[in-house]
Protein backbone atom coordinates (compact mmCIF):
# COMPACT_ATOMS: atom_id res chain seq x y z
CA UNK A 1 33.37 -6.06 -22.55
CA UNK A 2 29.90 -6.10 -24.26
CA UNK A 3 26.97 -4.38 -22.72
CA UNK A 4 24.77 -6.61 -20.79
CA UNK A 5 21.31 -7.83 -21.58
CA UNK A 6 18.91 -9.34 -18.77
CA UNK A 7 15.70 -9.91 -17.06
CA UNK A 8 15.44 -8.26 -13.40
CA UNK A 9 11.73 -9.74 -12.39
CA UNK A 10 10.78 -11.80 -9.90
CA UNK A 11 8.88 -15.00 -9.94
CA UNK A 12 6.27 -13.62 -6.84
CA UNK A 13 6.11 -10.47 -8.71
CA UNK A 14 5.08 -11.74 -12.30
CA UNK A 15 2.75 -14.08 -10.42
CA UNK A 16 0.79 -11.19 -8.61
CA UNK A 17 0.77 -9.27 -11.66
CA UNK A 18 -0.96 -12.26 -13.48
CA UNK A 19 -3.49 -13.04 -11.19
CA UNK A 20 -4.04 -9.20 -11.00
CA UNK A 21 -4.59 -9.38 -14.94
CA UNK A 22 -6.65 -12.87 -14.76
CA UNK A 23 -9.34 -11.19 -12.17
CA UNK A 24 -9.62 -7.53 -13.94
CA UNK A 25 -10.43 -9.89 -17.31
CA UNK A 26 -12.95 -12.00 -15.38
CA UNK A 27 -14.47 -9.20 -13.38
CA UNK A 28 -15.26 -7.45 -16.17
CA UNK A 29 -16.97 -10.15 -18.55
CA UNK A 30 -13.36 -10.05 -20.57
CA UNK A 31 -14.68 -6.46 -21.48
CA UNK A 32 -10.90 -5.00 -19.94
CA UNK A 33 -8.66 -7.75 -21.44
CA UNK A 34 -6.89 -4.96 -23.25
CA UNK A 35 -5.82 -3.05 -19.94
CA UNK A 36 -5.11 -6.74 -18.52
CA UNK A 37 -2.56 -7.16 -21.39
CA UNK A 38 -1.58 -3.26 -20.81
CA UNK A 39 -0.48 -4.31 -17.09
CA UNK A 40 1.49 -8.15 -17.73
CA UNK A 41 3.52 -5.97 -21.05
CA UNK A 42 4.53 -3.10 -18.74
CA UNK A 43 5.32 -5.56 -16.07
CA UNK A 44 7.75 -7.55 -18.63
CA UNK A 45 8.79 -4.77 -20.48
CA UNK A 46 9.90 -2.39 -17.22
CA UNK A 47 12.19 -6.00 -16.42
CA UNK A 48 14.27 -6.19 -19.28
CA UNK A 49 17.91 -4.62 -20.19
CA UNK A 50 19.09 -5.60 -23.35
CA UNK A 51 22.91 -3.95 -24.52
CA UNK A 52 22.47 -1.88 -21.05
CA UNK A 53 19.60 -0.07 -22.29
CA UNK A 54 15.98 -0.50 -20.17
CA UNK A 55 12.96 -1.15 -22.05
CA UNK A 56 10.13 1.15 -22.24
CA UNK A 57 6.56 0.40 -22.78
CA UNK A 58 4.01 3.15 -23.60
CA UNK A 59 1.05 1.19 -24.89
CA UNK A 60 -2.32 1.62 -23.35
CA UNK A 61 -5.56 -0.27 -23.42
CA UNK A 62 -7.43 2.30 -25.45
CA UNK A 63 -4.82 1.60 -28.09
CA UNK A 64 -5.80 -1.56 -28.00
CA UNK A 65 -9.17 -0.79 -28.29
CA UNK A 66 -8.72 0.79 -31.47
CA UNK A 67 -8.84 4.30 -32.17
């Protein structure tokens, strides 16, 4: 048969990583929204199989910065 494509998080997990995100953002004036979006894309990209091949995320926040 095919190869499989899915989504292995978990509802408490994706919750803790967003309030984890919201209070780095609103700690920090907003000024670390980039690592905050760093942390909830790893999160859902380390999660997903699609055709039986993982994800993998290597963005980071000074990327989003601008270089």
């Amino acid at each position: 048969m095919g190869k499989e494509s899915y989504f292995d998080g978990g509802l408490f997990s994706y919750i803790g990583h967003v309030i984890l995100a919201v209070l780095i953002a609103a700690l920090t004036l907003v000024i670390c929204v980039p690592w905050s979006l760093c942390i909830l894309y790893n999160w859902k990209v380390k999660h997903t199989v699609i055709d039986g091949h993982r994800l993998y995320f290597d963005g980071t926040a000074m990327q989003l910065f601008g270089n």
